[in-house]
PDB file of N, CA and C in Angstrom:
ATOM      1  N   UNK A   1     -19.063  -5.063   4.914  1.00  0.00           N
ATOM      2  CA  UNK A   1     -19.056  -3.653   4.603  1.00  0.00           C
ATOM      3  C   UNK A   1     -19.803  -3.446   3.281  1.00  0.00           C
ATOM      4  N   UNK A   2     -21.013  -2.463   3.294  1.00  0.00           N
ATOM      5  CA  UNK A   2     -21.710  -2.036   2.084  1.00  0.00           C
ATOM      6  C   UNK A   2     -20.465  -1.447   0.997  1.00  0.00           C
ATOM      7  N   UNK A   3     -20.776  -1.925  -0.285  1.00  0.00           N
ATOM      8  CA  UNK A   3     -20.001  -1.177  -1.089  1.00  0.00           C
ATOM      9  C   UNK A   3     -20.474   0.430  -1.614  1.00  0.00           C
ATOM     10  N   UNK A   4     -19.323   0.859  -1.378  1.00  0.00           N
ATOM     11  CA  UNK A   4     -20.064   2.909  -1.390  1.00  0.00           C
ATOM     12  C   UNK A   4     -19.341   3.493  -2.636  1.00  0.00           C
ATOM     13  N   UNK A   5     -20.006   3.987  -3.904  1.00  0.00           N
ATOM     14  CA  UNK A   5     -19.233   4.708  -4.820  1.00  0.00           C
ATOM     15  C   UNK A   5     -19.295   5.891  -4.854  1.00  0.00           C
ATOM     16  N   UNK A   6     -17.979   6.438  -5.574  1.00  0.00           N
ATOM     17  CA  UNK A   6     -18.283   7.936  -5.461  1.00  0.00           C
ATOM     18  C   UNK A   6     -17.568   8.323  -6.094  1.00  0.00           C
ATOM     19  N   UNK A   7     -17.668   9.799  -6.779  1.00  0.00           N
ATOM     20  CA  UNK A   7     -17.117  10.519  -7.718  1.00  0.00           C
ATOM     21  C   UNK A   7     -16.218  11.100  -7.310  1.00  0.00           C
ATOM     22  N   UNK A   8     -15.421  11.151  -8.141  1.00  0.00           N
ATOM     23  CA  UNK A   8     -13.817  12.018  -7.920  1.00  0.00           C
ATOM     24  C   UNK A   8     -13.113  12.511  -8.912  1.00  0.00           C
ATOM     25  N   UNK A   9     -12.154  13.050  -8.962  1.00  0.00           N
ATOM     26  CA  UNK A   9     -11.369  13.133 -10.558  1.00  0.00           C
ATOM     27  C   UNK A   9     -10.007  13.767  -9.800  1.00  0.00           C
ATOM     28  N   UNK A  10      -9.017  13.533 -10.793  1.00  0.00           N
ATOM     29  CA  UNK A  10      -7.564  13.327 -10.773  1.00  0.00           C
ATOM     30  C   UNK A  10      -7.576  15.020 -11.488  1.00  0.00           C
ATOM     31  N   UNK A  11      -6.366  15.234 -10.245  1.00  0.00           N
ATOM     32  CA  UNK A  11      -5.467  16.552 -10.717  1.00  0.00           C
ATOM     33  C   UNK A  11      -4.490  16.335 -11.854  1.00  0.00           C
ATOM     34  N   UNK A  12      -3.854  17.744 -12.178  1.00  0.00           N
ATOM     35  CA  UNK A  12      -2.809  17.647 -13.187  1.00  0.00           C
ATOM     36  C   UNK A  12      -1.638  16.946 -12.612  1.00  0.00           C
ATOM     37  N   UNK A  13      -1.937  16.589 -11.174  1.00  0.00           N
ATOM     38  CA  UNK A  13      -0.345  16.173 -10.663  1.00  0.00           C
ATOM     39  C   UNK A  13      -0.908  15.001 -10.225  1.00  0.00           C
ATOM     40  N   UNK A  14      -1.946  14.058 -10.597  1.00  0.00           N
ATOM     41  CA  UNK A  14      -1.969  13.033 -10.357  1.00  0.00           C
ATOM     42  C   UNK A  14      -2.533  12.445  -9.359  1.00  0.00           C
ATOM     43  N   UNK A  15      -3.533  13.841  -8.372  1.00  0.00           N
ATOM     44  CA  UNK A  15      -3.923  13.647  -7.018  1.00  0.00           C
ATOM     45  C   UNK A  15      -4.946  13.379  -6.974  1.00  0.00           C
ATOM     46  N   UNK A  16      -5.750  12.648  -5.933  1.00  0.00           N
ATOM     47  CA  UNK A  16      -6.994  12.104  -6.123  1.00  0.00           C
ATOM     48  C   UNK A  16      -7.623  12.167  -4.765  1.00  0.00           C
ATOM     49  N   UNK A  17      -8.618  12.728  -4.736  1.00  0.00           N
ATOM     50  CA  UNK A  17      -9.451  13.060  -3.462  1.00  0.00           C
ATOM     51  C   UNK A  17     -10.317  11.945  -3.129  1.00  0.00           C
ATOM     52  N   UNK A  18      -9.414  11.079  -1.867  1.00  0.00           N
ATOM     53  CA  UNK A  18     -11.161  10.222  -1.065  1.00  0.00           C
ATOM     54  C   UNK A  18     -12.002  11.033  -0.637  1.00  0.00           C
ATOM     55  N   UNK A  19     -13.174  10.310  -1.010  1.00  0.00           N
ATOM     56  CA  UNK A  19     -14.425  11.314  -0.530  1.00  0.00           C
ATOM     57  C   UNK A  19     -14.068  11.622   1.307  1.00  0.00           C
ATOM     58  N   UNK A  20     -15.095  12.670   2.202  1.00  0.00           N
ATOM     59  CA  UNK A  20     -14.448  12.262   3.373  1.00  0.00           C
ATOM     60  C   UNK A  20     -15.550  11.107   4.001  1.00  0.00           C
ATOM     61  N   UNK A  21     -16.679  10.788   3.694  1.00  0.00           N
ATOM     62  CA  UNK A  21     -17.371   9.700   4.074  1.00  0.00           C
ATOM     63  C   UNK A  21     -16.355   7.874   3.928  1.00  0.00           C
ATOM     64  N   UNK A  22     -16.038   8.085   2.667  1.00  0.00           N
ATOM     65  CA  UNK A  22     -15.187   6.698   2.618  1.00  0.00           C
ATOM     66  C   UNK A  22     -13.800   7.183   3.315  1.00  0.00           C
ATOM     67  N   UNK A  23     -13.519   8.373   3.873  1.00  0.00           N
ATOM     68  CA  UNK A  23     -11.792   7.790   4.265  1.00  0.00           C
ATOM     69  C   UNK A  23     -12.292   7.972   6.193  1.00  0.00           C
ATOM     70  N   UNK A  24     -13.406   8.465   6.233  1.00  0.00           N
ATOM     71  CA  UNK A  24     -14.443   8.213   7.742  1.00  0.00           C
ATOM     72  C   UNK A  24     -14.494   6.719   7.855  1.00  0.00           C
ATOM     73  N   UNK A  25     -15.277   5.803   7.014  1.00  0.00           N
ATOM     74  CA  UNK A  25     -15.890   4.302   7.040  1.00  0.00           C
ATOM     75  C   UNK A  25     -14.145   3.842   7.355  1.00  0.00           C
ATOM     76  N   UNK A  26     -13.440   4.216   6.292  1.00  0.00           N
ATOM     77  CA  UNK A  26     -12.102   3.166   6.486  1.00  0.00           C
ATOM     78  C   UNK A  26     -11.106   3.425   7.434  1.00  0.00           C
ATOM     79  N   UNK A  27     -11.022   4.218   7.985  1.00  0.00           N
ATOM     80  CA  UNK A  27     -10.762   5.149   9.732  1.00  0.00           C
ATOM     81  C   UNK A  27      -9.278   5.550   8.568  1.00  0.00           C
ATOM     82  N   UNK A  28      -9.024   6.325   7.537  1.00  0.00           N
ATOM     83  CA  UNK A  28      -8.107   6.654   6.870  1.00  0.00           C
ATOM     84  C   UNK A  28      -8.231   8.365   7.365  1.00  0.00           C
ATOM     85  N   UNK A  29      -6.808   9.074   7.692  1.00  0.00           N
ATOM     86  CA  UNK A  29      -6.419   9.882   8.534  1.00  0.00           C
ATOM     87  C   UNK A  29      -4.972  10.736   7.392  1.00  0.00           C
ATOM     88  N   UNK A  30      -4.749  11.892   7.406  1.00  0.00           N
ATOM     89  CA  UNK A  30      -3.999  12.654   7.013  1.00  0.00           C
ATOM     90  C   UNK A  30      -2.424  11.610   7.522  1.00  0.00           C
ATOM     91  N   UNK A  31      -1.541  11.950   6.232  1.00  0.00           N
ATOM     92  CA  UNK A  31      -0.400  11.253   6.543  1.00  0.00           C
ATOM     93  C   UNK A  31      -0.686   9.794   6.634  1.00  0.00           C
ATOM     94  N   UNK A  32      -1.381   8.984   7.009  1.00  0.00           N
ATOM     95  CA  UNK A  32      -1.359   7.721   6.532  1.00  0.00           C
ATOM     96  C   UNK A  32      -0.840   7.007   5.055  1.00  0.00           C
ATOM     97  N   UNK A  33       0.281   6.496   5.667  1.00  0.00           N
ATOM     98  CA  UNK A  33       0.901   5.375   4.118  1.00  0.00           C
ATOM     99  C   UNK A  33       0.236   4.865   3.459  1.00  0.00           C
ATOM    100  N   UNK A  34      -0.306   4.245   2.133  1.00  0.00           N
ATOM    101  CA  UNK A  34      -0.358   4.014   1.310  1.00  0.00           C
ATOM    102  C   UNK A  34       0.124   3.162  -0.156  1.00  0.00           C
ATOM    103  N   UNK A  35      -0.270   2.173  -0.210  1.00  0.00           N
ATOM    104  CA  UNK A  35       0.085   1.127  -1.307  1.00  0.00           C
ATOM    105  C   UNK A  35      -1.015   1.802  -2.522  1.00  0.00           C
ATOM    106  N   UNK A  36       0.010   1.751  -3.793  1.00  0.00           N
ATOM    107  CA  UNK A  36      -0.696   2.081  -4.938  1.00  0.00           C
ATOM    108  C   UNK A  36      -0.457   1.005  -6.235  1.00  0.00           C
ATOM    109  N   UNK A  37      -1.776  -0.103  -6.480  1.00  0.00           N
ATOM    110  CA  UNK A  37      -1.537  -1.452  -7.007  1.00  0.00           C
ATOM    111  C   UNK A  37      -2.091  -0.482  -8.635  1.00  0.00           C
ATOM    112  N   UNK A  38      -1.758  -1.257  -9.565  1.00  0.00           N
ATOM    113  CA  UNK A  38      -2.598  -1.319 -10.539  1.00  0.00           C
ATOM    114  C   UNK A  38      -2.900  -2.890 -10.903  1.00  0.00           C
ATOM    115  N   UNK A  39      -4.488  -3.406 -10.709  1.00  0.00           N
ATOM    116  CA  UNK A  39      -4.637  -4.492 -10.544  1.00  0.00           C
ATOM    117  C   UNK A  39      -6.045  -5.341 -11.540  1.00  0.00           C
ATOM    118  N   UNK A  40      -5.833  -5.230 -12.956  1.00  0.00           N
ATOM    119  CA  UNK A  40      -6.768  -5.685 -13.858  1.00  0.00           C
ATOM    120  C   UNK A  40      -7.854  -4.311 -14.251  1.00  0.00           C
ATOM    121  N   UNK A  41      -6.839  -3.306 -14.850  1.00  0.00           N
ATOM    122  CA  UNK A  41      -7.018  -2.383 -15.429  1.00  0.00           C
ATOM    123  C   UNK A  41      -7.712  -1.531 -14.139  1.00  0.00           C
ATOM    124  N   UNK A  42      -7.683  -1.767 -12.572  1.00  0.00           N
ATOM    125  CA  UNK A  42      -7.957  -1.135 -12.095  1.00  0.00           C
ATOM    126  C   UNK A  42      -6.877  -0.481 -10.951  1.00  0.00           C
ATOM    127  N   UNK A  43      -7.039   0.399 -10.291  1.00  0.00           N
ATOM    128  CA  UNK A  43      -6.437   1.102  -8.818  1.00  0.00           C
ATOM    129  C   UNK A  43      -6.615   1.345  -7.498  1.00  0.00           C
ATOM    130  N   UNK A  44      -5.551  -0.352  -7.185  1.00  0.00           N
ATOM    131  CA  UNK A  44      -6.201  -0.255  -5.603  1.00  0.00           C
ATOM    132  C   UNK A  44      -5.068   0.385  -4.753  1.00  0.00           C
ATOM    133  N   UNK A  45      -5.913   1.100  -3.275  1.00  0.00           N
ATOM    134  CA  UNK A  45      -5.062   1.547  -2.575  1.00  0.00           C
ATOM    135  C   UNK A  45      -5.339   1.148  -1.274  1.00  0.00           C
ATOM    136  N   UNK A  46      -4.438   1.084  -0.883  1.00  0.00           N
ATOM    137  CA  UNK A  46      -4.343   0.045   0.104  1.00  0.00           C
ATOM    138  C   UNK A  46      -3.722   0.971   1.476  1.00  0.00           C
ATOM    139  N   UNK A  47      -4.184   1.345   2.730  1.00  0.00           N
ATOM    140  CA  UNK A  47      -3.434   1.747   4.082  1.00  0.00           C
ATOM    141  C   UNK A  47      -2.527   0.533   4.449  1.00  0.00           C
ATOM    142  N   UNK A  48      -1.559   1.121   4.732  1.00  0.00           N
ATOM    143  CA  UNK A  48      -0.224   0.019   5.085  1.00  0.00           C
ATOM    144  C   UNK A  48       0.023   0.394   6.291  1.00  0.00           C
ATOM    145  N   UNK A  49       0.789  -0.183   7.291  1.00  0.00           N
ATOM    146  CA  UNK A  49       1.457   0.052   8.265  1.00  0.00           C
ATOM    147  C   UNK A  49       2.585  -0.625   8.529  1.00  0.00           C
ATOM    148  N   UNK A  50       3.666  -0.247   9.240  1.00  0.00           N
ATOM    149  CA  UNK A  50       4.744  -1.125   9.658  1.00  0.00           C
ATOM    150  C   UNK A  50       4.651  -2.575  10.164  1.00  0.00           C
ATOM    151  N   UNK A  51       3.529  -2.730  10.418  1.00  0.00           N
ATOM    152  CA  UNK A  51       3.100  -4.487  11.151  1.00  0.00           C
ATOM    153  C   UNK A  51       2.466  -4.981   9.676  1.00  0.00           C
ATOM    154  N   UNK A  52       1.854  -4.475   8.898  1.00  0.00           N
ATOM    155  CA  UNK A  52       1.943  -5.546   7.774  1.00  0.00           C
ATOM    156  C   UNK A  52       2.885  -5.059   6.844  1.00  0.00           C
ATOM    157  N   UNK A  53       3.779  -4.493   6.749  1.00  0.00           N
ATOM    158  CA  UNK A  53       4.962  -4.675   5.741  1.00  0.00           C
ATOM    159  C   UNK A  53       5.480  -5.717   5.904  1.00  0.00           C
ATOM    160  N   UNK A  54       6.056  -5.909   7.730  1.00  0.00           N
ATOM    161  CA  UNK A  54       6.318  -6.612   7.791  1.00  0.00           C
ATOM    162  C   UNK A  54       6.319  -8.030   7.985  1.00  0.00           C
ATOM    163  N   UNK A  55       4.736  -8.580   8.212  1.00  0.00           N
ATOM    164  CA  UNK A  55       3.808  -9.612   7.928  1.00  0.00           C
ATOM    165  C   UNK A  55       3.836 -10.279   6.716  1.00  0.00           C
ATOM    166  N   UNK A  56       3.539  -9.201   5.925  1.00  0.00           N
ATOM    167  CA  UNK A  56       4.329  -9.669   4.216  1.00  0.00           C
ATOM    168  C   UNK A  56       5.453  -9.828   3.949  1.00  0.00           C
ATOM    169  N   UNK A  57       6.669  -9.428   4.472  1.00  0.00           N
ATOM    170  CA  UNK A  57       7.912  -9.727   4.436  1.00  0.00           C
ATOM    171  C   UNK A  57       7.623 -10.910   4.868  1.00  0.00           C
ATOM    172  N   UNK A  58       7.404 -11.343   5.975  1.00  0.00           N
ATOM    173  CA  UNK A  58       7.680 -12.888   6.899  1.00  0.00           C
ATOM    174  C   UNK A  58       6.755 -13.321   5.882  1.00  0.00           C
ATOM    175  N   UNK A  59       5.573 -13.340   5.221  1.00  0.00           N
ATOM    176  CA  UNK A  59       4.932 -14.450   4.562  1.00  0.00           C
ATOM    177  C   UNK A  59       5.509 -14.850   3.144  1.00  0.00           C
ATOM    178  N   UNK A  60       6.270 -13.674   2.494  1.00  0.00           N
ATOM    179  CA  UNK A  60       6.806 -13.863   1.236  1.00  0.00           C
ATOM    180  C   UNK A  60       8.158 -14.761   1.644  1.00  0.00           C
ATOM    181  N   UNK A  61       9.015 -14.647   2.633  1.00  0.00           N
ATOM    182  CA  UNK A  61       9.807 -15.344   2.851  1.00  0.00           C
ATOM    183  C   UNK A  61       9.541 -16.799   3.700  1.00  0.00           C
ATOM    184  N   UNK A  62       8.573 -17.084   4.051  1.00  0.00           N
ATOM    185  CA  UNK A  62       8.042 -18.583   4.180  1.00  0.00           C
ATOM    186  C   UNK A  62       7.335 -19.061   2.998  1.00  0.00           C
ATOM    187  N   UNK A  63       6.923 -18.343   2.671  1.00  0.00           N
ATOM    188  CA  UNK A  63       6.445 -19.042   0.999  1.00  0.00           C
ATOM    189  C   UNK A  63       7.639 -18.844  -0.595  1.00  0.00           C
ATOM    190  N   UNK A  64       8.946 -18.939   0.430  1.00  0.00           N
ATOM    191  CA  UNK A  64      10.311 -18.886  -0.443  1.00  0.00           C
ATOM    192  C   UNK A  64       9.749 -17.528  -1.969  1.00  0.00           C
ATOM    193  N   UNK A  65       9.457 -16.499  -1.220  1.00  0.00           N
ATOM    194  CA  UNK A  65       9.411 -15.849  -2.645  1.00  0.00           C
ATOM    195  C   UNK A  65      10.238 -14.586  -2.320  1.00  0.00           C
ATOM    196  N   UNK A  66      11.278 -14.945  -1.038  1.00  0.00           N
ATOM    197  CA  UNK A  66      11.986 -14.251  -1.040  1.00  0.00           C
ATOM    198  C   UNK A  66      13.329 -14.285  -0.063  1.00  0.00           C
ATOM    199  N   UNK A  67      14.760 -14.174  -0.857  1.00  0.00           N
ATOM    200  CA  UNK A  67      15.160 -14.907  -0.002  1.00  0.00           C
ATOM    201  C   UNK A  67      16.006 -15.226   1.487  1.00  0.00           C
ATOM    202  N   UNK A  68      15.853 -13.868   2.031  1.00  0.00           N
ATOM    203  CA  UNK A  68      16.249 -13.001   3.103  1.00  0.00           C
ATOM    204  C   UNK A  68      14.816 -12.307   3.264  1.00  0.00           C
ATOM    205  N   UNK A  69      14.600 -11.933   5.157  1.00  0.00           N
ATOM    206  CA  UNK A  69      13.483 -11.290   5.580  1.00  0.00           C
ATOM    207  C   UNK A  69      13.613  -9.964   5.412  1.00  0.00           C
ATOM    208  N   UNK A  70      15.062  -9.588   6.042  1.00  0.00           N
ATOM    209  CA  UNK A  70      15.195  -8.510   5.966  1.00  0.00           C
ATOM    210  C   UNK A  70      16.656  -7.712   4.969  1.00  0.00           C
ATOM    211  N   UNK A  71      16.904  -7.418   3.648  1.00  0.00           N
ATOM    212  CA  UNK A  71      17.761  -7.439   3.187  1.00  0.00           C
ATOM    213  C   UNK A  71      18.923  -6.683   3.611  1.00  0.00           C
ATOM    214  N   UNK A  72      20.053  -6.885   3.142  1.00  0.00           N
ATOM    215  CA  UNK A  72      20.784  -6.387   3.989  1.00  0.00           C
ATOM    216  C   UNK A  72      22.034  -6.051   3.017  1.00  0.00           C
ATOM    217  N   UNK A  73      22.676  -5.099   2.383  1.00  0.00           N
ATOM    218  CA  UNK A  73      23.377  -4.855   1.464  1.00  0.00           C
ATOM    219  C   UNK A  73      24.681  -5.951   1.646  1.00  0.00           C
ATOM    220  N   UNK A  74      25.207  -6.674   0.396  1.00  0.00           N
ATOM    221  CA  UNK A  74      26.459  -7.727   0.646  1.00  0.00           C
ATOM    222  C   UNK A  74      27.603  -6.426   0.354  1.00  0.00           C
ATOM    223  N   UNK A  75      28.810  -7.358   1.094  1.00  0.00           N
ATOM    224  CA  UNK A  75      29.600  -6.981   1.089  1.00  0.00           C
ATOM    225  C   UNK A  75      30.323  -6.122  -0.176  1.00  0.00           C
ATOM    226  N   UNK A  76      29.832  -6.522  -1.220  1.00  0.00           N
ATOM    227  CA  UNK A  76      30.712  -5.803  -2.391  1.00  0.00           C
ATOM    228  C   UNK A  76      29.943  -4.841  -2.790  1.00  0.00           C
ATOM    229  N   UNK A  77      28.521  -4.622  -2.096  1.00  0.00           N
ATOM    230  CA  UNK A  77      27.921  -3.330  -2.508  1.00  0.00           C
ATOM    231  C   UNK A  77      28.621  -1.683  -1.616  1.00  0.00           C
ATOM    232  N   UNK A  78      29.278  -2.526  -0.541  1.00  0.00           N
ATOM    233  CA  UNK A  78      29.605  -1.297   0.702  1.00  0.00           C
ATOM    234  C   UNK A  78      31.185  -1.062   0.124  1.00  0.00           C
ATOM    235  N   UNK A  79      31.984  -1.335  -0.578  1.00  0.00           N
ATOM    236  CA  UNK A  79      33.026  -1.127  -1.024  1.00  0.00           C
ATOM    237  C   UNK A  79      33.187   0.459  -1.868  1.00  0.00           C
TER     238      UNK A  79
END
């Protein structure tokens, strides 16, 4: 994929317009989820879906960095 830049600027509330050419190229659609990294002074965003949340769940918990797949409140929290 060619790399495509483009101008934008941030609202008072923090909102930020993809151009519609880059959210066309990345097939990104109204209501689509969203990961918001800050990652070496920069801001990546990332489309998520329910099949890689949970892909990353199963990989963080085979690579022990986590220690239940799916958490599940213990008993002394439901009291």
């Amino acid at each position: 994929m060619a790399r495509q830049i483009e101008l934008t600027k941030m609202s008072s509330k923090g909102q930020v317009v993809i151009p519609k050419n880059i959210r066309t190229e990345l097939g990104l659609e109204e209501g689509d989820r969203m990961t918001v990294e800050a990652r070496d002074g920069e801001v990546v965003l990332r489309k998520i879906t329910l099949e890689a949340i949970v892909r990353e769940a199963e990989e963080d918990w085979r690579n022990k960095k986590s220690e239940r797949l799916f958490p599940k409140a213990s008993r002394k929290s439901r009291k």
